[in-house]
PDB file of N, CA and C in Angstrom:
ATOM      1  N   UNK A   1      -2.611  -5.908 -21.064  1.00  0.00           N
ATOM      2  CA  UNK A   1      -3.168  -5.047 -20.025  1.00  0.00           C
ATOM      3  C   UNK A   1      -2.040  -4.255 -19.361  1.00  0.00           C
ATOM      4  N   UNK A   2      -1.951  -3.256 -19.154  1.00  0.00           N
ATOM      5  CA  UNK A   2      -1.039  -1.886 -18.673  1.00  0.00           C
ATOM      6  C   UNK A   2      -1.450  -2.570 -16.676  1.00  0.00           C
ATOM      7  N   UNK A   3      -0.198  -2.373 -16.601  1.00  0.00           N
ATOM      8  CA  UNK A   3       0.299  -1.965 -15.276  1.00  0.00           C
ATOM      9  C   UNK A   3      -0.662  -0.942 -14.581  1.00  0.00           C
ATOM     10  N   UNK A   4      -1.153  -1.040 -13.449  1.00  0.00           N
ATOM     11  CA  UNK A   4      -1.676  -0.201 -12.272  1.00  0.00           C
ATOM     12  C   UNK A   4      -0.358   0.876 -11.930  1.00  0.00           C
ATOM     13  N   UNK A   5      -1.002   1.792 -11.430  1.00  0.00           N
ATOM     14  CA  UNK A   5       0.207   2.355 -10.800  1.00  0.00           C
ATOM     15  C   UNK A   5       0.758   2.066  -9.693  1.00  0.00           C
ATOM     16  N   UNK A   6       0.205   1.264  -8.976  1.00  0.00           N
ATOM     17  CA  UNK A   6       0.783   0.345  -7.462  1.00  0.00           C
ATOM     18  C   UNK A   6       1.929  -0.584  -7.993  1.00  0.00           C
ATOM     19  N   UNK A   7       1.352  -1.518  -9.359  1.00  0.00           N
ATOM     20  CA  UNK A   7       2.480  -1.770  -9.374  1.00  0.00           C
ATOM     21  C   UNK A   7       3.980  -0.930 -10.792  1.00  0.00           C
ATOM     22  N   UNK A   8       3.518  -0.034 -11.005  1.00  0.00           N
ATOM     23  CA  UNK A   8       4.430   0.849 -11.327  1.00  0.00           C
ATOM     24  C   UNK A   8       5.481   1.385 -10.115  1.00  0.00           C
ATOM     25  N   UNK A   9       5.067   1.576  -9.007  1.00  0.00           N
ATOM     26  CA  UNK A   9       5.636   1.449  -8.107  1.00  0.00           C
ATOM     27  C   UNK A   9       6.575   0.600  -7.286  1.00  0.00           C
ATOM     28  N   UNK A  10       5.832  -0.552  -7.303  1.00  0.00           N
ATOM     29  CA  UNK A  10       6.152  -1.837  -6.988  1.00  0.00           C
ATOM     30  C   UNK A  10       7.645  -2.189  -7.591  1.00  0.00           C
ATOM     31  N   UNK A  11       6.917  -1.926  -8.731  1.00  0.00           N
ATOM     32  CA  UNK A  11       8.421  -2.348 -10.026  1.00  0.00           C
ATOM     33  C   UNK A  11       9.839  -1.192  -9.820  1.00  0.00           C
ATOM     34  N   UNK A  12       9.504   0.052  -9.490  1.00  0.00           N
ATOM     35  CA  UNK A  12      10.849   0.421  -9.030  1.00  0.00           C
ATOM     36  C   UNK A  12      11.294   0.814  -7.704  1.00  0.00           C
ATOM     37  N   UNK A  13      10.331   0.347  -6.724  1.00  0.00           N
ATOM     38  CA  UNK A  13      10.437   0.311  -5.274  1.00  0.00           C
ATOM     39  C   UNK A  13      11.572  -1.192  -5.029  1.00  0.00           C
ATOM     40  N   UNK A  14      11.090  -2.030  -5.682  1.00  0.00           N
ATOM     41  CA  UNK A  14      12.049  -3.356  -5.649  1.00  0.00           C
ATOM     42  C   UNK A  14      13.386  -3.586  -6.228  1.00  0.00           C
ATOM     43  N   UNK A  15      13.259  -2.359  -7.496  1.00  0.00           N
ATOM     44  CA  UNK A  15      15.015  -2.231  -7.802  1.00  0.00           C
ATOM     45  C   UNK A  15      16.022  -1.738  -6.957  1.00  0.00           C
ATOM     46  N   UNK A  16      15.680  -1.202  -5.917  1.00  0.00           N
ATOM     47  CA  UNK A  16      16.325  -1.028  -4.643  1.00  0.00           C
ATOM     48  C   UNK A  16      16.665  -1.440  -3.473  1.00  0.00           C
ATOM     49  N   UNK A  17      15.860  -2.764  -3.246  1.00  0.00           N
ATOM     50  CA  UNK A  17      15.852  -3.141  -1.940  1.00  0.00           C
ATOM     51  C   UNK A  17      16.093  -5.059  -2.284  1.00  0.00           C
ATOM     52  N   UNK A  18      16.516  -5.380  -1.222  1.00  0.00           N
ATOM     53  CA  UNK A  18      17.090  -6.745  -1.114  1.00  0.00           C
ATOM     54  C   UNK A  18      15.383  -7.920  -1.293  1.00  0.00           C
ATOM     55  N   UNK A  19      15.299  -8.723  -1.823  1.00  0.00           N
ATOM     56  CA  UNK A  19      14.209  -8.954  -2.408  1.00  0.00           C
ATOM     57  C   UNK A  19      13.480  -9.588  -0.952  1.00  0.00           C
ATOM     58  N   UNK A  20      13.979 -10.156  -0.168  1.00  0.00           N
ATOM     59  CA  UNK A  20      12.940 -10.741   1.249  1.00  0.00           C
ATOM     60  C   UNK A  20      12.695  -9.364   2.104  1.00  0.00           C
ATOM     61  N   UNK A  21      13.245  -8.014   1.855  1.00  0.00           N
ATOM     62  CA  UNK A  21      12.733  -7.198   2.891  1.00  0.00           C
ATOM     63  C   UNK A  21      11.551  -6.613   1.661  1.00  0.00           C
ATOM     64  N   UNK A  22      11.346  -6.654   0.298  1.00  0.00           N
ATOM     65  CA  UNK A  22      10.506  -6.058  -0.273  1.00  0.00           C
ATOM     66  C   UNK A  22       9.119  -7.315  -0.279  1.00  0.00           C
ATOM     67  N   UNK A  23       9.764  -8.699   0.141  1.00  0.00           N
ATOM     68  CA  UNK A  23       8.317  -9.725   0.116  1.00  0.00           C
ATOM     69  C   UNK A  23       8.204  -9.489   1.280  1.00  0.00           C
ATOM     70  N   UNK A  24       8.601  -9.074   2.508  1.00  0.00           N
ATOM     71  CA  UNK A  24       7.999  -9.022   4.027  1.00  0.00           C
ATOM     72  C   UNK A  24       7.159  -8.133   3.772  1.00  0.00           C
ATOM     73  N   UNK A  25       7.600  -6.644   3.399  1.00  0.00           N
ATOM     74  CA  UNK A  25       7.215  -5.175   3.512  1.00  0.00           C
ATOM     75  C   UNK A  25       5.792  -4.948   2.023  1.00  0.00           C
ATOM     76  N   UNK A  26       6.194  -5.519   1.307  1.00  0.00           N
ATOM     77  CA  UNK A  26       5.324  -5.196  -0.215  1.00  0.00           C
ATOM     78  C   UNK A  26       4.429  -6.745  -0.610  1.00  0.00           C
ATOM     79  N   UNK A  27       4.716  -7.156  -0.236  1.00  0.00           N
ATOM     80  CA  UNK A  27       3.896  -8.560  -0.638  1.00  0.00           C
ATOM     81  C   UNK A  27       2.907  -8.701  -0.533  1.00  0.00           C
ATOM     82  N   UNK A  28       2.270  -8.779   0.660  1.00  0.00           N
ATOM     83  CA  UNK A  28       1.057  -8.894   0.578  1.00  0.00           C
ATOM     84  C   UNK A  28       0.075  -7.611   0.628  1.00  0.00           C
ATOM     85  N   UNK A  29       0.576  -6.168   0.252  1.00  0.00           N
ATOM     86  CA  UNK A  29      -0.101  -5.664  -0.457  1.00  0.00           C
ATOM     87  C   UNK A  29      -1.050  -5.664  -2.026  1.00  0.00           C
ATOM     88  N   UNK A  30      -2.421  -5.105  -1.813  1.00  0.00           N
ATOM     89  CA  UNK A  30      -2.801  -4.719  -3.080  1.00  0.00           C
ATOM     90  C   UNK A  30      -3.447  -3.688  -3.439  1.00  0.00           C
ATOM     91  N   UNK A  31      -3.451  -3.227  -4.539  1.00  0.00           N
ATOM     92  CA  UNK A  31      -3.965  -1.896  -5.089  1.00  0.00           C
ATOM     93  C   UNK A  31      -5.515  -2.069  -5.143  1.00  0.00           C
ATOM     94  N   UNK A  32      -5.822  -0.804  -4.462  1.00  0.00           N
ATOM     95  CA  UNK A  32      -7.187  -0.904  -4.109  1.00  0.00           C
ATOM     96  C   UNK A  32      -7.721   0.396  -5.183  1.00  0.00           C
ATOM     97  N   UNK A  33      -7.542   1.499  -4.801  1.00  0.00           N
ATOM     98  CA  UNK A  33      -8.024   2.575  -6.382  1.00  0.00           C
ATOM     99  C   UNK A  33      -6.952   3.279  -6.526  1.00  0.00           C
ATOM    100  N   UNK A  34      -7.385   4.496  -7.405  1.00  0.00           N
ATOM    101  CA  UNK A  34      -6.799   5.660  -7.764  1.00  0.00           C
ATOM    102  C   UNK A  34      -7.627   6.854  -8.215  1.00  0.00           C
ATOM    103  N   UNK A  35      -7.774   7.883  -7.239  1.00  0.00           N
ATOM    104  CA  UNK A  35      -8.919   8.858  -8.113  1.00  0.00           C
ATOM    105  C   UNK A  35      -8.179   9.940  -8.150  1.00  0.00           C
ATOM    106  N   UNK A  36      -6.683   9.755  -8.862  1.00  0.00           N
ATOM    107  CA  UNK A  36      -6.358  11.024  -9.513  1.00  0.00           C
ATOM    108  C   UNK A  36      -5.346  11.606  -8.355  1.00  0.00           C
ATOM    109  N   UNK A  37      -5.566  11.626  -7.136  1.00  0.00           N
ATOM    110  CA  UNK A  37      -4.587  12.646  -6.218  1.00  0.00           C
ATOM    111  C   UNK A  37      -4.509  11.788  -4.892  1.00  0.00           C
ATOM    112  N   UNK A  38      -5.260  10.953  -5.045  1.00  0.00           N
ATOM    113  CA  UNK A  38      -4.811   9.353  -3.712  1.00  0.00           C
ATOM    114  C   UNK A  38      -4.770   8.647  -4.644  1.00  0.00           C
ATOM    115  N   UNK A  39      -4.279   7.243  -4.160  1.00  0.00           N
ATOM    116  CA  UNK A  39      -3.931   6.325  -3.976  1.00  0.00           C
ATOM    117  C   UNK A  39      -4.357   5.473  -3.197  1.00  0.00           C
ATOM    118  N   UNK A  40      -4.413   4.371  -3.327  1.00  0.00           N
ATOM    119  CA  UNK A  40      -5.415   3.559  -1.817  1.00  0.00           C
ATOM    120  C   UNK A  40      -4.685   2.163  -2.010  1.00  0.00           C
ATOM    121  N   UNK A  41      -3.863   1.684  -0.791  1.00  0.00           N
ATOM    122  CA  UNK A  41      -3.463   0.256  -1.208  1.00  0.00           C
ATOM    123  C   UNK A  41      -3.502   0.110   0.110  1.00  0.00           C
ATOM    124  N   UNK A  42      -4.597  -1.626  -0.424  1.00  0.00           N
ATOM    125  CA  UNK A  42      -4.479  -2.185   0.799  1.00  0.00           C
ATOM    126  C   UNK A  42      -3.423  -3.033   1.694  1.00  0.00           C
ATOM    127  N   UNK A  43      -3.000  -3.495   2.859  1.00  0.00           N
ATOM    128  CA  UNK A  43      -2.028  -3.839   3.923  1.00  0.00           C
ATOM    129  C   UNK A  43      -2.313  -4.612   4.822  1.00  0.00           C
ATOM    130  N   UNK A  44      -1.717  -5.532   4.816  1.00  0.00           N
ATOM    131  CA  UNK A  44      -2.290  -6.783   5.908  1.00  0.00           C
ATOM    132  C   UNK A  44      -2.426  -6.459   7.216  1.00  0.00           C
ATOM    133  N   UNK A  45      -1.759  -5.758   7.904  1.00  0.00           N
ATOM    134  CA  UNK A  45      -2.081  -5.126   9.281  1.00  0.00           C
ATOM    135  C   UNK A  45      -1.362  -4.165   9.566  1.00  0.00           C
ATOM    136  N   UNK A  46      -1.853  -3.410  10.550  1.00  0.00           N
ATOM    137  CA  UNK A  46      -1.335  -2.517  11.016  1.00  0.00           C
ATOM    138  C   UNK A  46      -0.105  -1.800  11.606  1.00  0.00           C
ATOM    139  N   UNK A  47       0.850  -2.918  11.685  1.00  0.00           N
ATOM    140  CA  UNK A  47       2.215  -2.957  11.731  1.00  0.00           C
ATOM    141  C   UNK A  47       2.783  -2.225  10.699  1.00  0.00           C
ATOM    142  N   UNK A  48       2.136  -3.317   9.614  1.00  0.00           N
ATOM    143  CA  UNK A  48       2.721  -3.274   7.997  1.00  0.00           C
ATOM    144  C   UNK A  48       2.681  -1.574   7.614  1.00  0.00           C
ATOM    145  N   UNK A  49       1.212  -1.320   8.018  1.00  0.00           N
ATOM    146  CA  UNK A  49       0.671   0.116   7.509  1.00  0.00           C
ATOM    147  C   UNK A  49       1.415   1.040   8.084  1.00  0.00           C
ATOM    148  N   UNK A  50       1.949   0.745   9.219  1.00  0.00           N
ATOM    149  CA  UNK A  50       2.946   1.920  10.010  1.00  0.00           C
ATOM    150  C   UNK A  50       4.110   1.678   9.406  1.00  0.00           C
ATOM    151  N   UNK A  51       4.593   0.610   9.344  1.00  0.00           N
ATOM    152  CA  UNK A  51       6.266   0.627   8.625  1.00  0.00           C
ATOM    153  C   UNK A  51       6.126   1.365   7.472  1.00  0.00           C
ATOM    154  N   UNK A  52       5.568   1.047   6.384  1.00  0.00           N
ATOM    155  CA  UNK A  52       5.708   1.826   5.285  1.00  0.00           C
ATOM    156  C   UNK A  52       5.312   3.576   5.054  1.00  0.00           C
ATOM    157  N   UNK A  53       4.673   3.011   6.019  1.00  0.00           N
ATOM    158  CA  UNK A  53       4.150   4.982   6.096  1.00  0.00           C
ATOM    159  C   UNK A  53       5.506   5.470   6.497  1.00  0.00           C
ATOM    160  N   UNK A  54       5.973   4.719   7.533  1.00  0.00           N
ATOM    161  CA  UNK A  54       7.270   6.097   8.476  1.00  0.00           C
ATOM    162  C   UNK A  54       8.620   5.528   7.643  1.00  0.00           C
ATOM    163  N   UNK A  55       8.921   4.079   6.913  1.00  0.00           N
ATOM    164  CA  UNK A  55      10.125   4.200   6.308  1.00  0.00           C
ATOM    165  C   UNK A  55       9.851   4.468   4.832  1.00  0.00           C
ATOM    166  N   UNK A  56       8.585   3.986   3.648  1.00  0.00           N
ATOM    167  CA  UNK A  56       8.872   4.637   2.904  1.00  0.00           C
ATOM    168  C   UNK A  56       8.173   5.428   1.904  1.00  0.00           C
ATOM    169  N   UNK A  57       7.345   6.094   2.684  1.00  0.00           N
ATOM    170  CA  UNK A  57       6.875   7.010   2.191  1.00  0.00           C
ATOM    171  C   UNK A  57       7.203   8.172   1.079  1.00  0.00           C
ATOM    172  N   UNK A  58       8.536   8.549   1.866  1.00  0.00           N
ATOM    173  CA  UNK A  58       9.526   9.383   1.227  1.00  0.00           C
ATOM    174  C   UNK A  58      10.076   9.363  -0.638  1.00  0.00           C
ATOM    175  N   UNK A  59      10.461   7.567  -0.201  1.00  0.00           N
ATOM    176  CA  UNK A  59      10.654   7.066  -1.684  1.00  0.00           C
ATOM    177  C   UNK A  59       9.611   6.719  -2.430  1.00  0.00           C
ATOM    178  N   UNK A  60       8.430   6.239  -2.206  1.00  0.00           N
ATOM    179  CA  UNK A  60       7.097   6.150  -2.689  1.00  0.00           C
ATOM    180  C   UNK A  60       6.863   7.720  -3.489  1.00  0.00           C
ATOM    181  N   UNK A  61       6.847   8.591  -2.691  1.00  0.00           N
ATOM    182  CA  UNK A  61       6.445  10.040  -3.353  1.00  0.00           C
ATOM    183  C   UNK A  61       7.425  10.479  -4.776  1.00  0.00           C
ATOM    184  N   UNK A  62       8.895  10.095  -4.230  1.00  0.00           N
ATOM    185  CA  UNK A  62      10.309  10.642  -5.249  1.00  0.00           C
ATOM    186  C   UNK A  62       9.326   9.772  -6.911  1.00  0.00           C
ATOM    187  N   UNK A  63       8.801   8.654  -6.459  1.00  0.00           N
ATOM    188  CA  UNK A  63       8.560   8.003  -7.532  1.00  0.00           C
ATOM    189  C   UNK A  63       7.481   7.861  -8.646  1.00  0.00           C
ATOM    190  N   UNK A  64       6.277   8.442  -7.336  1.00  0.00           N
ATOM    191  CA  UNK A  64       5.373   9.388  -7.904  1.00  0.00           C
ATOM    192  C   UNK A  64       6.003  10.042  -8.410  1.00  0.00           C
ATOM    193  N   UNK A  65       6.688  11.252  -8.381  1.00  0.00           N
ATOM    194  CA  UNK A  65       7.079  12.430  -9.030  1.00  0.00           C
ATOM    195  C   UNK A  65       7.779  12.315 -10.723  1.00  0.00           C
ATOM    196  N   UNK A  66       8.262  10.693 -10.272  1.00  0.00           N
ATOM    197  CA  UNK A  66       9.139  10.735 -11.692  1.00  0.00           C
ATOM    198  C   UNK A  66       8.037   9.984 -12.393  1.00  0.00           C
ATOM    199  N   UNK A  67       6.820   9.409 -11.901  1.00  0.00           N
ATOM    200  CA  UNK A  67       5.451   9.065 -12.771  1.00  0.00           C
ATOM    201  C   UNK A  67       4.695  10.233 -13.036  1.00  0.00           C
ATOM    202  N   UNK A  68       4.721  11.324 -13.317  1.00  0.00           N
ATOM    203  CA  UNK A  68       4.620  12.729 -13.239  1.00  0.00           C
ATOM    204  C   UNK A  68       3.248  12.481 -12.417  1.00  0.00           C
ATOM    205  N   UNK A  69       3.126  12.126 -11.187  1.00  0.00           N
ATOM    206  CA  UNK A  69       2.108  12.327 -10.057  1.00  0.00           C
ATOM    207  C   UNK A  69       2.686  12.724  -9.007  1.00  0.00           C
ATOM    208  N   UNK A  70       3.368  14.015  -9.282  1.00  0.00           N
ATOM    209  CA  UNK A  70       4.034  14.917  -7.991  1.00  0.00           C
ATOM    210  C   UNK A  70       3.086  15.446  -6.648  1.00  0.00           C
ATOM    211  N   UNK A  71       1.742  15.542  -7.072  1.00  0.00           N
ATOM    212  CA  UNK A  71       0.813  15.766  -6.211  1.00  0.00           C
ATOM    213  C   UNK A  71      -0.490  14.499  -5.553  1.00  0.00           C
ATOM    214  N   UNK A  72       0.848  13.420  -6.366  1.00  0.00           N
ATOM    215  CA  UNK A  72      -0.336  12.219  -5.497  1.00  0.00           C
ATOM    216  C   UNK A  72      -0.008  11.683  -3.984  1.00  0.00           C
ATOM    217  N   UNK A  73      -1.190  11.547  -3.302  1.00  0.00           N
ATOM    218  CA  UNK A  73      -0.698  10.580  -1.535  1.00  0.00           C
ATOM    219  C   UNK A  73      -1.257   9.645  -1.848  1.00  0.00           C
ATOM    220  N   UNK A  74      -0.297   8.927  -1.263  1.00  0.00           N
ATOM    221  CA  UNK A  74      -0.579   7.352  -1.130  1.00  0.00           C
ATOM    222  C   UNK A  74      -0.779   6.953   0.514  1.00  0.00           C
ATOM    223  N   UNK A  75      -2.355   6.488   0.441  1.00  0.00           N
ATOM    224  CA  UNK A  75      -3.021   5.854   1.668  1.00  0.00           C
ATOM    225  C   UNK A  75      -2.915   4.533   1.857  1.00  0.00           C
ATOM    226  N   UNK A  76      -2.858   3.877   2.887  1.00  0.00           N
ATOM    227  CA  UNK A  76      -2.528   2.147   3.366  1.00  0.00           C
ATOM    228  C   UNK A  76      -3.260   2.424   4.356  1.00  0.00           C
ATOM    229  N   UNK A  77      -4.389   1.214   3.752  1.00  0.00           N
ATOM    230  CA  UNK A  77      -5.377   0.652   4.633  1.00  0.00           C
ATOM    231  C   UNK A  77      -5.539  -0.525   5.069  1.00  0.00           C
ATOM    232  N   UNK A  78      -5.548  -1.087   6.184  1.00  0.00           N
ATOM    233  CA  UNK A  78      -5.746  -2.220   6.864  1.00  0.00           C
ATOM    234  C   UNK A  78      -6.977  -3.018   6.418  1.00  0.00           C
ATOM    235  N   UNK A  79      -7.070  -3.996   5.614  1.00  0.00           N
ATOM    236  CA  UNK A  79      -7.870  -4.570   4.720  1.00  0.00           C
ATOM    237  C   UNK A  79      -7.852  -6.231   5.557  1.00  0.00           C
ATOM    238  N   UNK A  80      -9.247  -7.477   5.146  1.00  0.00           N
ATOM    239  CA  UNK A  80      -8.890  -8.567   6.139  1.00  0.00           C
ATOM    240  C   UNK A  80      -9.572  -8.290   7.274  1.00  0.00           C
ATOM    241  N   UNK A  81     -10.426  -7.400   7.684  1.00  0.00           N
ATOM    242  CA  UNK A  81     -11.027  -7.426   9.097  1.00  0.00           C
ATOM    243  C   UNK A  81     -12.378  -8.179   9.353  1.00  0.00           C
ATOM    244  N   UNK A  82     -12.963  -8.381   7.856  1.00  0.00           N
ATOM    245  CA  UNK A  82     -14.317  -8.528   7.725  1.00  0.00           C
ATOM    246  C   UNK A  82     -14.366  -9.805   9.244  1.00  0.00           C
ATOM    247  N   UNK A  83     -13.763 -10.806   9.287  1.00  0.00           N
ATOM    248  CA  UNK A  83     -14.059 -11.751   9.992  1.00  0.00           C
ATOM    249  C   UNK A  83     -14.102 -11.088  11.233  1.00  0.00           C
ATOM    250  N   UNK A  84     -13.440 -10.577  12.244  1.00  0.00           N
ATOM    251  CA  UNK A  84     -13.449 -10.216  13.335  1.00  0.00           C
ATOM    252  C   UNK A  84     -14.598  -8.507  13.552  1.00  0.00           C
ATOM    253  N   UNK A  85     -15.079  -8.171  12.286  1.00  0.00           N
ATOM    254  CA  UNK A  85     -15.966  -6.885  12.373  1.00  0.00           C
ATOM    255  C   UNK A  85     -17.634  -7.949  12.623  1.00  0.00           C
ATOM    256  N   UNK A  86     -17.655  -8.838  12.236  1.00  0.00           N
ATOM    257  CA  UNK A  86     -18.721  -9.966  11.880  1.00  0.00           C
ATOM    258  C   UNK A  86     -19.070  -9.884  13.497  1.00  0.00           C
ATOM    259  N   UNK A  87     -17.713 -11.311  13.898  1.00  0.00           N
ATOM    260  CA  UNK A  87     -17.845 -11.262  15.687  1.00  0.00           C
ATOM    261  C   UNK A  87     -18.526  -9.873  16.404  1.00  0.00           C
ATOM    262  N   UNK A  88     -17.786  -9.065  15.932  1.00  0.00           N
ATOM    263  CA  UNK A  88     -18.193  -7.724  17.021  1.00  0.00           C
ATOM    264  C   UNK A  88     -19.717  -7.947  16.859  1.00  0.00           C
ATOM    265  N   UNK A  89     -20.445  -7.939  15.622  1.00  0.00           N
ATOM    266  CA  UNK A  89     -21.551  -7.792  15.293  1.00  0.00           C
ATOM    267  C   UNK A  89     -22.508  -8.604  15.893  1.00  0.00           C
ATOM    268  N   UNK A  90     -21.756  -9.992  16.200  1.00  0.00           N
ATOM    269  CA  UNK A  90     -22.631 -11.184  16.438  1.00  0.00           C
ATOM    270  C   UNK A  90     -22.572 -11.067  18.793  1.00  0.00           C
ATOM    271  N   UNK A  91     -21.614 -10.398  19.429  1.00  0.00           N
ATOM    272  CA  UNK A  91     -21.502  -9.822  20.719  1.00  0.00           C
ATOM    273  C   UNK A  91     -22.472  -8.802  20.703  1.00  0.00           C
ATOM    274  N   UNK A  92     -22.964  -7.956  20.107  1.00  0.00           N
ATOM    275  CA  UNK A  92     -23.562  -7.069  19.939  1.00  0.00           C
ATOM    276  C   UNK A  92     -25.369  -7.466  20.169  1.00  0.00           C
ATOM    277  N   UNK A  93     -25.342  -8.415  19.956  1.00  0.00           N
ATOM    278  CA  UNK A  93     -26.926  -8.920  19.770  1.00  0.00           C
ATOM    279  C   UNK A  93     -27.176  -9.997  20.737  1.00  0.00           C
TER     280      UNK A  93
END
């Protein structure tokens, strides 16, 4: 089975970086789709989703580009809420 492109990413996002800041920062991500010009990976919280957006976005894209997906964005979504969207639901009534 062929590699996702999340972790095509994955795999040379980590040849760069010291391996406990890529399991803090990349770990508990997972690849959620791909329709061609996004990207969708999910992110344990919202912290997570801001760090990577503002530190590495930059290198995420360089790497797209050399996966010849020069025109893809990559979205991080906060995934894991179902339990606390439930509560709201169950205050609600």
């Amino acid at each position: 089975m062929s590699a996702n492109i999340w972790e095509k990413i994955l795999r040379r996002l980590r040849r760069g970086m010291q391996e406990e800041d890529f399991r803090r920062w990349f770990g508990a991500t997972a690849y959620a789709s791909d329709s061609g010009d996004q990207i969708t990976v999910w992110v344990p919280s919202e912290s997570i989703r801001r760090h990577l957006s503002v530190h590495y976005e930059d290198s995420i894209s360089r790497i797209l580009a050399a996966l010849d997906r020069p025109n893809t964005d990559i979205r991080f979504v906060v995934a894991g809420l179902g339990d606390e969207d439930e509560d709201d639901e169950d205050k609600d009534k």
